[in-house]
PDB file of N, CA and C in Angstrom:
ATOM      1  N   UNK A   1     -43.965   0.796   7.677  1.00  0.00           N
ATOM      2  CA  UNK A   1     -44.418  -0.419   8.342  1.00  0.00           C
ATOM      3  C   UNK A   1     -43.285  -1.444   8.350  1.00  0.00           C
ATOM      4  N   UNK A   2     -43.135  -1.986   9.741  1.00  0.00           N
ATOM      5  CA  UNK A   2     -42.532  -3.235   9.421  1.00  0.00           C
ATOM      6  C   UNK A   2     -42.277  -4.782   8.710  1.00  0.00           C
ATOM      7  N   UNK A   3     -41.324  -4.813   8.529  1.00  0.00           N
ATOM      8  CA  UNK A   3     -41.684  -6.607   7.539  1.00  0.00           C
ATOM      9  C   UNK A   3     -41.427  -7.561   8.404  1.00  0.00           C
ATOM     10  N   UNK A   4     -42.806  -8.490   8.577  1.00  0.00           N
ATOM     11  CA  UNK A   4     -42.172  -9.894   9.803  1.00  0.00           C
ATOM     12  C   UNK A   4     -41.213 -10.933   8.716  1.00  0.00           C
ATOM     13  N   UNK A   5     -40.117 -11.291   9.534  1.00  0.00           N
ATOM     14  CA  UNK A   5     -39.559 -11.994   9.480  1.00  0.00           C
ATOM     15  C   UNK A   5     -39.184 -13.616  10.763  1.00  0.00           C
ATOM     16  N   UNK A   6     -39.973 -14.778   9.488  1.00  0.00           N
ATOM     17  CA  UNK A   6     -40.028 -15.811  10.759  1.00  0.00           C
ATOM     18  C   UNK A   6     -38.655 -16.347  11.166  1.00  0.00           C
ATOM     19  N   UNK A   7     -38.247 -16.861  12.111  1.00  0.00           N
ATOM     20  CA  UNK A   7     -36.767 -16.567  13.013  1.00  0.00           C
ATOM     21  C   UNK A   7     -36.591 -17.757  14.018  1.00  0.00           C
ATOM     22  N   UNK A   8     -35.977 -18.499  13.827  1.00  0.00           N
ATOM     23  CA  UNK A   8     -36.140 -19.937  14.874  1.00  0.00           C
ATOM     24  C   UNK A   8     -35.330 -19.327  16.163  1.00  0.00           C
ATOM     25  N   UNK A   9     -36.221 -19.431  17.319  1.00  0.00           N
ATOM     26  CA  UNK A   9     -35.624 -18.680  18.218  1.00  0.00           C
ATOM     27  C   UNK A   9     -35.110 -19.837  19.404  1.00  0.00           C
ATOM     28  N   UNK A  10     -34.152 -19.164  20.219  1.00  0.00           N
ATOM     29  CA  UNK A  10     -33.560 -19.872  21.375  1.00  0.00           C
ATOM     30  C   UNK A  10     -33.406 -19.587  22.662  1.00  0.00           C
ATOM     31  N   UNK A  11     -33.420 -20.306  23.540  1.00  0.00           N
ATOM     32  CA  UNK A  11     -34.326 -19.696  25.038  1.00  0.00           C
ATOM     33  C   UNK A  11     -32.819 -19.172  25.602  1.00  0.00           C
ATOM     34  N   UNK A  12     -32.895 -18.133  26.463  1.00  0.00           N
ATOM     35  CA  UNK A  12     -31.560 -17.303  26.870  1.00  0.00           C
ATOM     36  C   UNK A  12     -32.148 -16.350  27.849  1.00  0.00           C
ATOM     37  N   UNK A  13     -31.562 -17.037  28.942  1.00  0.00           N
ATOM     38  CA  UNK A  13     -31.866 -16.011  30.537  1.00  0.00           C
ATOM     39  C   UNK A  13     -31.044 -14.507  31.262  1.00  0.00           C
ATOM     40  N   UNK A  14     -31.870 -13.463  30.855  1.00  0.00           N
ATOM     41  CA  UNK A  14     -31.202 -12.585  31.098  1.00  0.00           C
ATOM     42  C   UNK A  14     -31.704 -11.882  32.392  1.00  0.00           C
ATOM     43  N   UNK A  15     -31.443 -10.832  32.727  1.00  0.00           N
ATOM     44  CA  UNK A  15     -31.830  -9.937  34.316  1.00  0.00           C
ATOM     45  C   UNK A  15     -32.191  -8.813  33.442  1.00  0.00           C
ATOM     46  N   UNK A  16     -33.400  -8.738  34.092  1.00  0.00           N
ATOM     47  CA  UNK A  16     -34.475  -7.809  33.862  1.00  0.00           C
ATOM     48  C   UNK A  16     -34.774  -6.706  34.943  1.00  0.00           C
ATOM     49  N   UNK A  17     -35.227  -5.504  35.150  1.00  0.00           N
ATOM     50  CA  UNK A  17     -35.905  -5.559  35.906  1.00  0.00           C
ATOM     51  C   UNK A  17     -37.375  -5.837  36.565  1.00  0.00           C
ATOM     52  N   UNK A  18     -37.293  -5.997  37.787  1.00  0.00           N
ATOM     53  CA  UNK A  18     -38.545  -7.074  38.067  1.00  0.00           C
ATOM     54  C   UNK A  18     -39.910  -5.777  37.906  1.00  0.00           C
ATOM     55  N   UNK A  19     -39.955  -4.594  37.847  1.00  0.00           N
ATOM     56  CA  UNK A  19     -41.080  -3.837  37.640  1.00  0.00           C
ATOM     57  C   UNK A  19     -41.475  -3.542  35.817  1.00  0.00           C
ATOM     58  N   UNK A  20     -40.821  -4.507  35.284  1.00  0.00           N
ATOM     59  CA  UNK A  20     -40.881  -4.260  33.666  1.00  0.00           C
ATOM     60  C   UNK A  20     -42.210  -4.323  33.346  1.00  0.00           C
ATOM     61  N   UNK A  21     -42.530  -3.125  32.314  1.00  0.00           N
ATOM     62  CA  UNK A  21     -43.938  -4.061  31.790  1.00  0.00           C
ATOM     63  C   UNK A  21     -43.955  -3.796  30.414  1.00  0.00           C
ATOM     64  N   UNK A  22     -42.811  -3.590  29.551  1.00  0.00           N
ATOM     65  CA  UNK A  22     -42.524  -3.485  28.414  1.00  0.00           C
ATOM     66  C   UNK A  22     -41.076  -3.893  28.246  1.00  0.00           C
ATOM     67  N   UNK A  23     -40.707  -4.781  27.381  1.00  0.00           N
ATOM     68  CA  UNK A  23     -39.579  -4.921  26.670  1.00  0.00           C
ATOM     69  C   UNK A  23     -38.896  -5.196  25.364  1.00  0.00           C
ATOM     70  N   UNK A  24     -38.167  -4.103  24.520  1.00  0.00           N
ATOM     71  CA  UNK A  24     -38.170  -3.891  23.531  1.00  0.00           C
ATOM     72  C   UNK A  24     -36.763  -4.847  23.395  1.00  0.00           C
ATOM     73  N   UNK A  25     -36.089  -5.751  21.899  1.00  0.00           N
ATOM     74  CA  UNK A  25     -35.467  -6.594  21.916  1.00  0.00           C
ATOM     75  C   UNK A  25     -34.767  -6.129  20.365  1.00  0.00           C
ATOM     76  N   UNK A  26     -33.583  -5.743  20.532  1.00  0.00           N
ATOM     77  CA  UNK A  26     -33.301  -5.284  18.691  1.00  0.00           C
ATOM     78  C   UNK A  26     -32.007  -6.471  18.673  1.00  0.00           C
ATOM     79  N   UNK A  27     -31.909  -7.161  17.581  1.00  0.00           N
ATOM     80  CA  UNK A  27     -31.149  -8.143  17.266  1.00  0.00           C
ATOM     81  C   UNK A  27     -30.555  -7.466  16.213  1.00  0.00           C
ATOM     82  N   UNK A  28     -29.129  -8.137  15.622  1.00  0.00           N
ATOM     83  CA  UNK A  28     -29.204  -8.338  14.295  1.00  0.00           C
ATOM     84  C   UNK A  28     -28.564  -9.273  14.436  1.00  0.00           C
ATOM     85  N   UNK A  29     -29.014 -10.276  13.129  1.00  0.00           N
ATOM     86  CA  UNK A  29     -28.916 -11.624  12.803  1.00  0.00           C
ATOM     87  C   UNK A  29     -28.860 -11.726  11.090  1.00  0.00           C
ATOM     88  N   UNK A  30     -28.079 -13.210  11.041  1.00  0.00           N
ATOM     89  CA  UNK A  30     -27.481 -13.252   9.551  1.00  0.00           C
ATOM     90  C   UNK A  30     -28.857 -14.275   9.243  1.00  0.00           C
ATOM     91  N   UNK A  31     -29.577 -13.770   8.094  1.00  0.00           N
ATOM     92  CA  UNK A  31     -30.484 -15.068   7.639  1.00  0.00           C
ATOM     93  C   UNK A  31     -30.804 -14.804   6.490  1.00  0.00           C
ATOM     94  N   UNK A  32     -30.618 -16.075   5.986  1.00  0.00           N
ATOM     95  CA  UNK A  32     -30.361 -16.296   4.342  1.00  0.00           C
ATOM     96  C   UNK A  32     -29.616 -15.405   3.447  1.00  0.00           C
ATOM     97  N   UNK A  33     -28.586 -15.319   3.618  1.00  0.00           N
ATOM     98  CA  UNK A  33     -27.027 -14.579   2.774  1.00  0.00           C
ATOM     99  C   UNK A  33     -27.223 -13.216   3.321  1.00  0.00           C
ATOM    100  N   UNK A  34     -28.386 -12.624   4.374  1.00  0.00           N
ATOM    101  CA  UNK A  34     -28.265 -11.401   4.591  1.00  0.00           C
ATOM    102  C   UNK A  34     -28.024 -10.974   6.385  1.00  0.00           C
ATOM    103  N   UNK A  35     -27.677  -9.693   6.349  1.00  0.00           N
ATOM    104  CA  UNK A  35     -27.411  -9.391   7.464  1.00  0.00           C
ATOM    105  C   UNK A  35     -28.946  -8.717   8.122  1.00  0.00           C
ATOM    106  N   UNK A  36     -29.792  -8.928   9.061  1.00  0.00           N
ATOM    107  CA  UNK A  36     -30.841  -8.281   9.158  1.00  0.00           C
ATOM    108  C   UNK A  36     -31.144  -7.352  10.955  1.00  0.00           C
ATOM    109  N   UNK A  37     -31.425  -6.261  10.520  1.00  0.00           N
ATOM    110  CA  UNK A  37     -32.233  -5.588  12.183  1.00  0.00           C
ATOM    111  C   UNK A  37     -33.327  -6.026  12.364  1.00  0.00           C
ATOM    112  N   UNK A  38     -33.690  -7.184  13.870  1.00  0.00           N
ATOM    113  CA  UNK A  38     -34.463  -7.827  13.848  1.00  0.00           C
ATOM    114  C   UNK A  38     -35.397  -6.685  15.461  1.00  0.00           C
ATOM    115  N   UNK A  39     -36.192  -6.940  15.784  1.00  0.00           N
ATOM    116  CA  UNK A  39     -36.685  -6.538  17.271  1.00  0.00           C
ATOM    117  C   UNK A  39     -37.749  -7.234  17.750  1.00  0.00           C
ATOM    118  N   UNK A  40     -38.360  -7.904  18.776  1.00  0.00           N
ATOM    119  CA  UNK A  40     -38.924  -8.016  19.223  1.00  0.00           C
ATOM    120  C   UNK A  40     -39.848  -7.445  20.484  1.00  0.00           C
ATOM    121  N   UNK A  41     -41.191  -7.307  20.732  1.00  0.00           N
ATOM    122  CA  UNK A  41     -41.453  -6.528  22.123  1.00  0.00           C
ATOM    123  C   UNK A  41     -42.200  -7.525  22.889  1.00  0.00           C
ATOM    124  N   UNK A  42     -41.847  -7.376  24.211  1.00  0.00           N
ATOM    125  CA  UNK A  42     -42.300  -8.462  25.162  1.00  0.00           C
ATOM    126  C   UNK A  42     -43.186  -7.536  25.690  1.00  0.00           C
ATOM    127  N   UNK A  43     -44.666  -8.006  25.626  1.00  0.00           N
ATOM    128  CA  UNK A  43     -45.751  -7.191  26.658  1.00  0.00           C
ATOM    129  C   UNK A  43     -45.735  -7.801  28.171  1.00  0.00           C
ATOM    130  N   UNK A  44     -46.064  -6.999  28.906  1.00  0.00           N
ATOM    131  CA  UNK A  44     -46.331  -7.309  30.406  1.00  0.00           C
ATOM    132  C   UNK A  44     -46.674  -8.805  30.671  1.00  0.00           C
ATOM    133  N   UNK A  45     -47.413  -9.434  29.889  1.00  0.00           N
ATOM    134  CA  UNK A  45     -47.956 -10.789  30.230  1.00  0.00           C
ATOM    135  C   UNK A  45     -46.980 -11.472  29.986  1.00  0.00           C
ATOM    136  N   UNK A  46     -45.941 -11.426  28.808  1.00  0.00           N
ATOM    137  CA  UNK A  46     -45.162 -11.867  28.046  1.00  0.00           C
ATOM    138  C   UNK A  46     -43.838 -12.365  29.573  1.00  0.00           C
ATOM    139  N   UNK A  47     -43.529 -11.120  29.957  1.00  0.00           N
ATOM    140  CA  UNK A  47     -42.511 -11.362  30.991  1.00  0.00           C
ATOM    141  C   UNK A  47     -42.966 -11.362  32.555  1.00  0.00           C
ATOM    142  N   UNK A  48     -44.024 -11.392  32.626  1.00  0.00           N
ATOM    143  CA  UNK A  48     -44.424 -12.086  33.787  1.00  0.00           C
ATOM    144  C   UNK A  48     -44.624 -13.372  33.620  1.00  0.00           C
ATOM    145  N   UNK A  49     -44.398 -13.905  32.522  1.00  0.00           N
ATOM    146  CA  UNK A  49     -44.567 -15.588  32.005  1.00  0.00           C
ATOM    147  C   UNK A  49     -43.318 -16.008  32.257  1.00  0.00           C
ATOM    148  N   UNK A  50     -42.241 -15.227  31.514  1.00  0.00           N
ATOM    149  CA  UNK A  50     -40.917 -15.412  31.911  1.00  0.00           C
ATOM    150  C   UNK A  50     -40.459 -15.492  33.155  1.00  0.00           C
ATOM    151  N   UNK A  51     -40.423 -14.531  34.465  1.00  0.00           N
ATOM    152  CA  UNK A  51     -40.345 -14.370  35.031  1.00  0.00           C
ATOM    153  C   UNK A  51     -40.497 -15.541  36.216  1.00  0.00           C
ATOM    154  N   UNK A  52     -42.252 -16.159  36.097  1.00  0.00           N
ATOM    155  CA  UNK A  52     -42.491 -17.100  36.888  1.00  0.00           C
ATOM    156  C   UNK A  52     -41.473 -18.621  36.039  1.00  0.00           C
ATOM    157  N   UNK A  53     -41.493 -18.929  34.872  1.00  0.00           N
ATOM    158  CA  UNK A  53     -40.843 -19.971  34.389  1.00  0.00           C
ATOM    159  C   UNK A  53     -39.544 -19.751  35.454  1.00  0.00           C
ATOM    160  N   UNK A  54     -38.840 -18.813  35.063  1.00  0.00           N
ATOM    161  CA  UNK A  54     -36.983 -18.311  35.985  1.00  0.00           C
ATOM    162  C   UNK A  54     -37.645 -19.068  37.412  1.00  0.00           C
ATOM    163  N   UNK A  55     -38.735 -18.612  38.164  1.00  0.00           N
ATOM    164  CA  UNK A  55     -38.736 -18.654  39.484  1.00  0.00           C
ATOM    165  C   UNK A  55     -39.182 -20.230  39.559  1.00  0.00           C
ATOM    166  N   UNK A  56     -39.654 -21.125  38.369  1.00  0.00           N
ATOM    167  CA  UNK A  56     -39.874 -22.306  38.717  1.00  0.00           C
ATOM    168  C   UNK A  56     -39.204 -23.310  38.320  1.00  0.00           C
ATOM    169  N   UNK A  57     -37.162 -22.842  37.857  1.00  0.00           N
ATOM    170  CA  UNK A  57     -36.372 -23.495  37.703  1.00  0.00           C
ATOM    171  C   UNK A  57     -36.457 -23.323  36.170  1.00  0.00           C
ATOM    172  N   UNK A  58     -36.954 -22.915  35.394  1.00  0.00           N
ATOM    173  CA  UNK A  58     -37.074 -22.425  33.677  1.00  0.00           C
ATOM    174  C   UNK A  58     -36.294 -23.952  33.334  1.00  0.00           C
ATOM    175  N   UNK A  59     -37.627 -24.896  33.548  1.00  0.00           N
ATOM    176  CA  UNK A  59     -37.691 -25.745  32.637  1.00  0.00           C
ATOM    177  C   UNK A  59     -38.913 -25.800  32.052  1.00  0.00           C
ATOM    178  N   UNK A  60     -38.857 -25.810  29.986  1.00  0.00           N
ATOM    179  CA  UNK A  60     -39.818 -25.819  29.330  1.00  0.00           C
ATOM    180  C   UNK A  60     -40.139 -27.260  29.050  1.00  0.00           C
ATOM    181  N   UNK A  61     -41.990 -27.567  28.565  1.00  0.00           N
ATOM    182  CA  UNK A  61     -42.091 -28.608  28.439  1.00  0.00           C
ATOM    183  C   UNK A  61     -41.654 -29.591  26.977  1.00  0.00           C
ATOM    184  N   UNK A  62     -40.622 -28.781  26.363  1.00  0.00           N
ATOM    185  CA  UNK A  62     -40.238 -29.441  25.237  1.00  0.00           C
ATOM    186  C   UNK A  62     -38.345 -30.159  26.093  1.00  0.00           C
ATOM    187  N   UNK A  63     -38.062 -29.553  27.198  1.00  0.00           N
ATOM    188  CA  UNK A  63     -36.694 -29.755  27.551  1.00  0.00           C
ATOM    189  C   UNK A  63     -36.498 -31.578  28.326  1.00  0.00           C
ATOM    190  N   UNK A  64     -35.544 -32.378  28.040  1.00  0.00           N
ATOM    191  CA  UNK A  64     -35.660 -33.425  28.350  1.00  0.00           C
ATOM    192  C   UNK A  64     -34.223 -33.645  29.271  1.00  0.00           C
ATOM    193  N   UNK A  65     -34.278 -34.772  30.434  1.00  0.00           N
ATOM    194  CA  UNK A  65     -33.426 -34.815  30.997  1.00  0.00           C
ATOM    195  C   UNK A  65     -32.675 -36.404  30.355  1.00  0.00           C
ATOM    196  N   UNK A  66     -31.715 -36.949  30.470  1.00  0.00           N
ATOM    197  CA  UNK A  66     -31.222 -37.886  30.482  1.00  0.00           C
ATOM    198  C   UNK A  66     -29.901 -38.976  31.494  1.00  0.00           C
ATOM    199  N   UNK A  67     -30.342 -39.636  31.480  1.00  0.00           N
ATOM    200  CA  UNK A  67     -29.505 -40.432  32.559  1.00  0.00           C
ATOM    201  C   UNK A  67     -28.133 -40.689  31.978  1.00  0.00           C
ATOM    202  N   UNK A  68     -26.971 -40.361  32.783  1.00  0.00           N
ATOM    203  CA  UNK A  68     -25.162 -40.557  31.750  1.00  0.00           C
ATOM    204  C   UNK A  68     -24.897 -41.607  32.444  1.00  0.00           C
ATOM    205  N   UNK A  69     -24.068 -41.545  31.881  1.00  0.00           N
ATOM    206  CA  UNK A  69     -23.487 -43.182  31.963  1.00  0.00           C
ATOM    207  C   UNK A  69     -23.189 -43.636  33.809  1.00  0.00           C
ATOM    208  N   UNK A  70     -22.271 -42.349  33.907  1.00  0.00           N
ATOM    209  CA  UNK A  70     -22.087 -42.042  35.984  1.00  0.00           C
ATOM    210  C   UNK A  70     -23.352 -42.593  36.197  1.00  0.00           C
ATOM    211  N   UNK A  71     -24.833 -41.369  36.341  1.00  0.00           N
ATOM    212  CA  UNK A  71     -25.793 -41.386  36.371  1.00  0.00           C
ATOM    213  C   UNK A  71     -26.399 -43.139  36.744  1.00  0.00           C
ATOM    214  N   UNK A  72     -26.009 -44.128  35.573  1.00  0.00           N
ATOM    215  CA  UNK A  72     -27.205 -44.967  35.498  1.00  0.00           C
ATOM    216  C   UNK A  72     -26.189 -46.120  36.244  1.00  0.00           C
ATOM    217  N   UNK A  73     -24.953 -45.963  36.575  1.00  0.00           N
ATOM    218  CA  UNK A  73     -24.048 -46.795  37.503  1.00  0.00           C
ATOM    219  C   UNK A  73     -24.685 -46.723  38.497  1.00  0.00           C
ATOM    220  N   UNK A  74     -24.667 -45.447  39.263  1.00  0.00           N
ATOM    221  CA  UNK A  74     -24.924 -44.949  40.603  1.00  0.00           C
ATOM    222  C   UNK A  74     -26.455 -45.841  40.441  1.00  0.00           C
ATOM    223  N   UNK A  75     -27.326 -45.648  39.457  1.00  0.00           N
ATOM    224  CA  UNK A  75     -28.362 -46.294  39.525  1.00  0.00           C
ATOM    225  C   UNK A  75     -28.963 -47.779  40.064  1.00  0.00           C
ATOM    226  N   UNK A  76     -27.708 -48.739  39.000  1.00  0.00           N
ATOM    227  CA  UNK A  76     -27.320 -49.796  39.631  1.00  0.00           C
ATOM    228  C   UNK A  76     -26.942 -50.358  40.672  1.00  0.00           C
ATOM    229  N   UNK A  77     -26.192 -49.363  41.477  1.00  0.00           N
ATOM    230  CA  UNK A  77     -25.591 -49.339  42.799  1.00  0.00           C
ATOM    231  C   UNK A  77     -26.587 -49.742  43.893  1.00  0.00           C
ATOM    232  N   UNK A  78     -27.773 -48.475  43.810  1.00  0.00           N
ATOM    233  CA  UNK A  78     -28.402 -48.235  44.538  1.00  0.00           C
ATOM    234  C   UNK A  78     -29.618 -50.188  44.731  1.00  0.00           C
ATOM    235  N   UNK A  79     -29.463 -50.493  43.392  1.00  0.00           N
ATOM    236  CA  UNK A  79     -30.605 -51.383  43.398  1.00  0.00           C
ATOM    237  C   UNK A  79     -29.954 -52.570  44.105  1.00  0.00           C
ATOM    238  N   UNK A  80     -28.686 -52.559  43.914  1.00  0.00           N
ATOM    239  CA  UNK A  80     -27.671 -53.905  44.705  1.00  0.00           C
ATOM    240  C   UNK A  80     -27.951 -53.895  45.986  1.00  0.00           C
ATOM    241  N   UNK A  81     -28.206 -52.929  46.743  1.00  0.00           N
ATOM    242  CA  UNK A  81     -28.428 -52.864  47.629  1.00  0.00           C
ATOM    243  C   UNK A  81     -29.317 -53.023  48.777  1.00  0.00           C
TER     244      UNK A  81
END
């Protein structure tokens, strides 16, 4: 049997193919002084979730935009006007 190991994960867009309905994910990763074989499996629902996020610009609702410095000039600009 396997041992879960919890794993702070990070969002990363890869090419799939689009008829997938299984995807198996083997990592290895260094956590806590050790080296570990990690895997994950994405079920059908899993990457048809993915899939539509990619097709709706894969922005999540934790991701934030911010105005730069250019950005909030041009901003100003616009209101002078």
């Amino acid at each position: 049997m396997d041992e879960e190991v919890n794993l702070t994960e990070h969002r990363a867009m890869v090419y799939l193919p689009e008829n997938s309905v299984e995807i198996e994910i083997n990592c290895k990763v260094f956590n806590d002084g050790e080296l570990l074989n990690v895997r994950k499996v994405l079920k059908m629902s899993d990457i048809r979730d993915a899939f539509q996020k990619a097709d709706d610009g894969y922005i999540d609702d934790e991701d934030r935009f911010v105005l730069t410095e250019k950005g909030l000039k041009w901003l100003e600009e616009q209101k002078e006007e």
